[in-house]
Protein backbone atom coordinates (compact mmCIF):
# COMPACT_ATOMS: atom_id res chain seq x y z
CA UNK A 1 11.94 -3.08 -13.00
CA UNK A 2 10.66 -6.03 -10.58
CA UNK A 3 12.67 -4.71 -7.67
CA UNK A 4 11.24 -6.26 -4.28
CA UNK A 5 10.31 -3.74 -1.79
CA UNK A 6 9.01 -4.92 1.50
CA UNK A 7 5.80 -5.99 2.66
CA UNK A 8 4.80 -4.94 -1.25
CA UNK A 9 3.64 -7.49 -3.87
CA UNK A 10 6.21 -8.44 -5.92
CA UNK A 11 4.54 -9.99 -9.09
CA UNK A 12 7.63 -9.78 -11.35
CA UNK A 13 5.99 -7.09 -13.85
CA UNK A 14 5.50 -3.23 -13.19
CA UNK A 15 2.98 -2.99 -10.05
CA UNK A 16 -0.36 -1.05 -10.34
CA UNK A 17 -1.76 1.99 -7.52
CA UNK A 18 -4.92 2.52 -7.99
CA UNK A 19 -6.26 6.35 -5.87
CA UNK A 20 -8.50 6.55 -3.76
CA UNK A 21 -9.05 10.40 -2.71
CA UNK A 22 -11.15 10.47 0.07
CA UNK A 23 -11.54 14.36 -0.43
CA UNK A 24 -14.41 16.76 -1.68
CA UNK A 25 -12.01 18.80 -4.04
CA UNK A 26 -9.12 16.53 -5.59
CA UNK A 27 -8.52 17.38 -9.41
CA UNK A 28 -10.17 15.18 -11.54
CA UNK A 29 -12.60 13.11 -8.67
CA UNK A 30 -13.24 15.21 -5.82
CA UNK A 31 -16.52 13.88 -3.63
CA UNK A 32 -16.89 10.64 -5.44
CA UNK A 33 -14.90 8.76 -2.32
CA UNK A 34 -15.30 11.44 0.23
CA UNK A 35 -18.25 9.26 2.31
CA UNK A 36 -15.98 6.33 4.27
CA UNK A 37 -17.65 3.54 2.86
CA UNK A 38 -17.84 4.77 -0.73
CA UNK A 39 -14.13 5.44 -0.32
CA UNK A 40 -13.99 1.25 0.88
CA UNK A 41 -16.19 -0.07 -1.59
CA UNK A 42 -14.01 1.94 -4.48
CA UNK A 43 -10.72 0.73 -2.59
CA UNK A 44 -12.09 -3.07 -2.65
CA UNK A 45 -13.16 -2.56 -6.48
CA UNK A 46 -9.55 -1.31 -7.31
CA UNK A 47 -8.02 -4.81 -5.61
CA UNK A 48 -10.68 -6.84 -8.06
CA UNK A 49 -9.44 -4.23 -11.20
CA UNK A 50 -6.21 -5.57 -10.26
CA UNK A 51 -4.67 -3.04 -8.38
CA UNK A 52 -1.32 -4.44 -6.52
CA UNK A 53 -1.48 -1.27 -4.06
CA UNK A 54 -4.48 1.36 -3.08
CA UNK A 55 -3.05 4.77 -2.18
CA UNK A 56 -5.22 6.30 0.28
CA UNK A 57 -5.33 10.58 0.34
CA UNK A 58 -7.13 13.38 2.66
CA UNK A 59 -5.70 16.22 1.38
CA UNK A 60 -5.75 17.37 -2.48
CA UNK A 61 -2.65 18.43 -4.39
CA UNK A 62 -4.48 19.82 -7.21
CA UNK A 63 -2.92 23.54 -8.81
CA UNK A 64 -3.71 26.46 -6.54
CA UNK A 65 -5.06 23.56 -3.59
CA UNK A 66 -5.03 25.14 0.16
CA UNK A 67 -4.22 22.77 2.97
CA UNK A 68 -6.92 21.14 5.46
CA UNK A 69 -6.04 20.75 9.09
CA UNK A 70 -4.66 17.72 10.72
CA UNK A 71 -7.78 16.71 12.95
CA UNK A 72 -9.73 16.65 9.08
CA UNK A 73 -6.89 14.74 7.47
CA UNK A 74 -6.83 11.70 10.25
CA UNK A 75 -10.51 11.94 10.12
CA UNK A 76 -10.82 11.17 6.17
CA UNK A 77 -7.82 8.65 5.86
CA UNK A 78 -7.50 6.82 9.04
CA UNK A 79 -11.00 4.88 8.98
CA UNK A 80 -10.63 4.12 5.31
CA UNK A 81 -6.96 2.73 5.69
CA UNK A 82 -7.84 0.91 8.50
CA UNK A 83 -10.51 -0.85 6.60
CA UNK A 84 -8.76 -1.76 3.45
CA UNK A 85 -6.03 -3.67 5.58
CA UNK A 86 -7.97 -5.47 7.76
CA UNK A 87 -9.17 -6.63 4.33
CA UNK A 88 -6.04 -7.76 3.50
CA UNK A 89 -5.43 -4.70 1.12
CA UNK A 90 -1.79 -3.76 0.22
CA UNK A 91 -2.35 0.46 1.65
CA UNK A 92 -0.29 3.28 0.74
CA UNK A 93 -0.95 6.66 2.72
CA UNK A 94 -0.79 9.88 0.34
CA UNK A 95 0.10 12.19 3.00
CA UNK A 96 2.63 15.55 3.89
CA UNK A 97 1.93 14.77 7.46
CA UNK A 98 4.50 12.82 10.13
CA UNK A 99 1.53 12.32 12.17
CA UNK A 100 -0.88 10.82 9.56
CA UNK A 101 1.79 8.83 8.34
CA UNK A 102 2.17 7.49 11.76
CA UNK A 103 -1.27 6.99 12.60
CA UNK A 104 -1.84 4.95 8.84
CA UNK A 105 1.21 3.27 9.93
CA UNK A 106 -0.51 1.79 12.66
CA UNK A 107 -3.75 1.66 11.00
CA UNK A 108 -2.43 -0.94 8.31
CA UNK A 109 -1.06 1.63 5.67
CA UNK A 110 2.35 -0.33 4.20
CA UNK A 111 3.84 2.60 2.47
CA UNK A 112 4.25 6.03 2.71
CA UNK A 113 3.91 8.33 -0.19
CA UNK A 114 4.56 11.81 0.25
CA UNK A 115 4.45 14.42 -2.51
CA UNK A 116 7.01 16.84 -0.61
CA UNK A 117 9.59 14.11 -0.04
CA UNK A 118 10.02 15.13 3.19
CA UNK A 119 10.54 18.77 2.82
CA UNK A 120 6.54 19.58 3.94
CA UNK A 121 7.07 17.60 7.60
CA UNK A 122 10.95 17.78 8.93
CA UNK A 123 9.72 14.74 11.23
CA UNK A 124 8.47 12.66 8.33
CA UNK A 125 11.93 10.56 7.41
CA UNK A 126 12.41 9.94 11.63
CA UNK A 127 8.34 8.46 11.39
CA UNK A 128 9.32 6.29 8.19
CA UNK A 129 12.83 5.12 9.61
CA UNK A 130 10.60 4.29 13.06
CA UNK A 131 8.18 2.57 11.36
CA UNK A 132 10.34 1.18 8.82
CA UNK A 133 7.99 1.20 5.58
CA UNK A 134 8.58 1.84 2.43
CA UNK A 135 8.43 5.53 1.54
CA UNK A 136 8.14 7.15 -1.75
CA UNK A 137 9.84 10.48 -2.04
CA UNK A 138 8.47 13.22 -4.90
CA UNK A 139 10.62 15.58 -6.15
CA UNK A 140 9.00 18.85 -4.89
CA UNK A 141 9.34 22.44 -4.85
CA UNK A 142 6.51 23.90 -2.65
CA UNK A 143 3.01 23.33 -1.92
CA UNK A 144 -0.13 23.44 -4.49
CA UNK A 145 -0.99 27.06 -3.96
CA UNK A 146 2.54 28.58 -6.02
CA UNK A 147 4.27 25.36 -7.12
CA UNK A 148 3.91 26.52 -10.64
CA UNK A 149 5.90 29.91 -10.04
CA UNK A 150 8.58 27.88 -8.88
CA UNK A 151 8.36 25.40 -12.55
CA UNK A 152 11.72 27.20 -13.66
CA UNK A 153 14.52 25.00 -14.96
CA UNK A 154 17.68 25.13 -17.08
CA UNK A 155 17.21 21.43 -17.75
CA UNK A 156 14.38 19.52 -15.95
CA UNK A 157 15.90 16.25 -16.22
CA UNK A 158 19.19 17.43 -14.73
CA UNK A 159 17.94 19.24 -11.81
CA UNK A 160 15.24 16.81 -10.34
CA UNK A 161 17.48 13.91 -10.59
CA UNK A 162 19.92 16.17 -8.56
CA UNK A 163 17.76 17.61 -6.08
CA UNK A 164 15.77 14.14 -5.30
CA UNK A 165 19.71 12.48 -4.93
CA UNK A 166 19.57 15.93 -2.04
CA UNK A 167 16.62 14.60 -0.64
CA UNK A 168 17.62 10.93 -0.69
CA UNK A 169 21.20 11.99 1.24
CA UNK A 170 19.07 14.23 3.51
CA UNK A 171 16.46 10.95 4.35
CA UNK A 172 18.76 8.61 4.94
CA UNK A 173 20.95 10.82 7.32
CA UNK A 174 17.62 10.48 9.38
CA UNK A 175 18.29 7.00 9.53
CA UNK A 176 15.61 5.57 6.55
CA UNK A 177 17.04 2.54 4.96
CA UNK A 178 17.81 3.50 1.27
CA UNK A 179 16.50 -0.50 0.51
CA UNK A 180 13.27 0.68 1.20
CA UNK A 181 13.13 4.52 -0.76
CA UNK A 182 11.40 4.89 -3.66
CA UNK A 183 11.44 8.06 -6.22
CA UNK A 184 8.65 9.85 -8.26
CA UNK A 185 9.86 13.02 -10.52
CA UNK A 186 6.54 15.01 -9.21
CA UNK A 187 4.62 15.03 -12.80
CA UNK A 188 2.61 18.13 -12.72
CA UNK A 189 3.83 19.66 -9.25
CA UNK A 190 6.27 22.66 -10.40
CA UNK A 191 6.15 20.76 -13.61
CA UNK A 192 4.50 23.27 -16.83
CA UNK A 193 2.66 21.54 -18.97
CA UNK A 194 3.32 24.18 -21.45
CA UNK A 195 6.87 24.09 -21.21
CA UNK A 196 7.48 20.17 -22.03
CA UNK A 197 8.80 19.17 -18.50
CA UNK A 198 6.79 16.28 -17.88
CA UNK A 199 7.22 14.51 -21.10
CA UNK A 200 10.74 15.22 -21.19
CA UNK A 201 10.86 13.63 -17.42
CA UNK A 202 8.89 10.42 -18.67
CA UNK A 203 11.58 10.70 -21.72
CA UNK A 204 14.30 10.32 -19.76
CA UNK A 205 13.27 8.03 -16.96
CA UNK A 206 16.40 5.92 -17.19
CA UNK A 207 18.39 8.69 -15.78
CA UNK A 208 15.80 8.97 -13.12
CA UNK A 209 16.70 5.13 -12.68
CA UNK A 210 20.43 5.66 -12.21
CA UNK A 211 19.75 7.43 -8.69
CA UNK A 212 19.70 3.09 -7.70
CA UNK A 213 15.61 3.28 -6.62
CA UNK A 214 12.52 1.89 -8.00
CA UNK A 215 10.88 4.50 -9.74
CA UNK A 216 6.88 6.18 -9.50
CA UNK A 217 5.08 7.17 -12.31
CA UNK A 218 1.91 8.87 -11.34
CA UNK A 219 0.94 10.48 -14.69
CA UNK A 220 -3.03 9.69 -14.62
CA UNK A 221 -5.14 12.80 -15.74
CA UNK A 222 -2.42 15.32 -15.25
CA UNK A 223 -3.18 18.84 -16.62
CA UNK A 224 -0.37 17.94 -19.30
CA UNK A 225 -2.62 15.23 -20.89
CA UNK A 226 -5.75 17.58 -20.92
CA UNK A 227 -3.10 19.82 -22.77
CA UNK A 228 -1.77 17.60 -25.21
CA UNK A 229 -5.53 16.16 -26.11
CA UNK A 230 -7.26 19.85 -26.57
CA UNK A 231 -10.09 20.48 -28.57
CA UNK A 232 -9.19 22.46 -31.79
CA UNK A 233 -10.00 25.67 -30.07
CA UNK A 234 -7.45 25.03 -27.35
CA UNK A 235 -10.12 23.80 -24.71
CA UNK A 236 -8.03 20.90 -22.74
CA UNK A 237 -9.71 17.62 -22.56
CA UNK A 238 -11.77 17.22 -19.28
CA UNK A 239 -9.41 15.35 -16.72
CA UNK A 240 -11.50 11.97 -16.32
CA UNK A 241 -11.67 12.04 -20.51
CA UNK A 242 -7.55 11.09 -20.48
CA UNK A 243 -7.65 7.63 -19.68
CA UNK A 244 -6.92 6.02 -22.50
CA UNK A 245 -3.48 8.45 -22.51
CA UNK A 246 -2.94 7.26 -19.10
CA UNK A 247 -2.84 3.68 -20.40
CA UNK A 248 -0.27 4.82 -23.08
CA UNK A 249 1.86 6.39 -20.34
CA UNK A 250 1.38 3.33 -18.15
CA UNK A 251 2.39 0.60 -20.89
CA UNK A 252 6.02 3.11 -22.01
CA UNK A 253 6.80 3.50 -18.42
CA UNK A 254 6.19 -0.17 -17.65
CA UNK A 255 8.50 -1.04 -20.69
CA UNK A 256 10.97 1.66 -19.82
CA UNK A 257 11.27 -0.34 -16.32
CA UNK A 258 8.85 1.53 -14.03
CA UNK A 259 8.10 0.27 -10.98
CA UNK A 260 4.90 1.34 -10.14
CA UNK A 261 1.95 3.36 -11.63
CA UNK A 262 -0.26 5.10 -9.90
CA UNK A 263 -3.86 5.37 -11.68
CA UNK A 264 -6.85 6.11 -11.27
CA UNK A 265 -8.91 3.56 -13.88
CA UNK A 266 -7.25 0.53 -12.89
CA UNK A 267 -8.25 -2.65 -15.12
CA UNK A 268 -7.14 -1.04 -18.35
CA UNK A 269 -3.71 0.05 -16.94
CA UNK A 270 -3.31 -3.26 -15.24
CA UNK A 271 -3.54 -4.72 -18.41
CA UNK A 272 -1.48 -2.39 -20.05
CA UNK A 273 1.61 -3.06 -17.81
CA UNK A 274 0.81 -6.99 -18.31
CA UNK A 275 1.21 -6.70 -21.77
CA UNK A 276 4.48 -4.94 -21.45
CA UNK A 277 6.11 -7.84 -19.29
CA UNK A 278 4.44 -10.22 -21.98
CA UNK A 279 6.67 -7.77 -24.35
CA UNK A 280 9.90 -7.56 -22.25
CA UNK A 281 9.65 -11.40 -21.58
CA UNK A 282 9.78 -12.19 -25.25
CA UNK A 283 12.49 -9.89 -26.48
């Protein structure tokens, strides 16, 4: 999908996030970015892997994850994002928070990306629709600490593409222009591994594409890939050792009409989604 969202690249192929977690604890990277300029100097590398956008986080959504305070969140993100765009960087915020999003907002930040879609922060959609950015809405069913007692579904597929069409109605009551939305089905949040329910999601992603929004795959060195890539005795595959299925993920979802990945390794997924508009191009 090359759908133009803006004050985003629009580069005719799948676009590439690359993270930067600017946290001590964060699933598969925690404390490599947590020092401001390490968390720069990583952002800056991304752009030169080829990363179209660099989502900037305070606050770790890894399993069983407890929240930090506001004052800590603005105090990781705000410097960092404020750096990257006076670069010229394309900056996404990876916040829950109205407040953060409004102070990255006015820091630089260009999109908002929140894992709750809205649900975490009542005030977020009236921030977006103020500051009229892009916003990417997860589908969501409570924060890190129990999300996984709340992974029950008769069919995945079916009920997140219904409940993120709820939470698309309830944003754009609050006056967000649906132009600018953009949906992620929430791989790995409330999502078992054991169970099937992200692969089925990445499966069906064309009726994740009928909801009429430019869709977010953010699949990089999920829990479900250490599952699927276990040692023989059942030991999953350490999270930073799943690139390479990352790059798989990242070339079917470009070809399946993606609009975005978000990744953490950026050159060999940029290359990856590259090669399936050189694909798409020739059919």
């Amino acid at each position: 999908m090359t759908t133009s969202i803006a004050g985003l690249p629009a580069p005719g192929r799948c676009l590439v996030m690359g993270v930067v977690n600017v946290t001590p604890d964060s699933f598969s990277d925690g404390g490599a970015w947590f020092d401001h300029d390490a968390a720069i100097r990583h952002g800056l590398g991304l752009v030169a892997e080829g990363a179209d956008i660099v989502d900037v986080g305070g606050e770790s959504t890894r399993p069983g994850a407890q929240r930090v305070s506001l004052q800590e969140e603005l105090r990781r993100v705000i410097p960092v994002i404020g750096a990257l765009a006076a670069a010229g960087v394309p900056v996404s915020v990876d916040t829950m928070r109205a407040e953060v999003a409004e102070a990255a907002v006015a820091a630089g930040a260009r999109l908002v990306n929140d894992v709750s879609g809205g649900l975490a922060d009542p005030a977020m959609p009236r921030v977006v629709a103020k500051a009229a950015v892009p916003y990417v809405v997860m589908h969501w069913r409570g924060h890190s600490h129990d999300m996984d007692t709340r992974a029950v579904y008769a069919d995945v597929v079916r009920e997140v593409t219904e409940e993120l069409h709820g939470r698309i109605n309830a944003i754009v009551h609050e006056g967000v222009d649906p132009s600018q939305l953009i949906v992620d089905p929430g791989l790995g949040f409330a999502k078992r591994p054991e169970d099937n329910h992200n692969w089925t999601l990445l499966a069906h992603l064309p009726e994740l594409m009928e909801l009429g929004h430019p869709v977010l795959v953010a699949a990089s060195r999920k829990r479900f890939l250490g599952r699927l890539l276990a040692a023989p005795d059942g030991t999953p595959r350490p999270f930073a050792d799943s690139d390479d299925a990352t790059v798989a993920i990242s070339t079917l979802a470009a070809a399946a009409g993606a609009w975005c990945v978000r990744v953490h390794r950026v050159r060999p997924n940029a290359d990856a989604v590259r090669a399936a508009a050189a694909w798409g191009a020739a059919l």
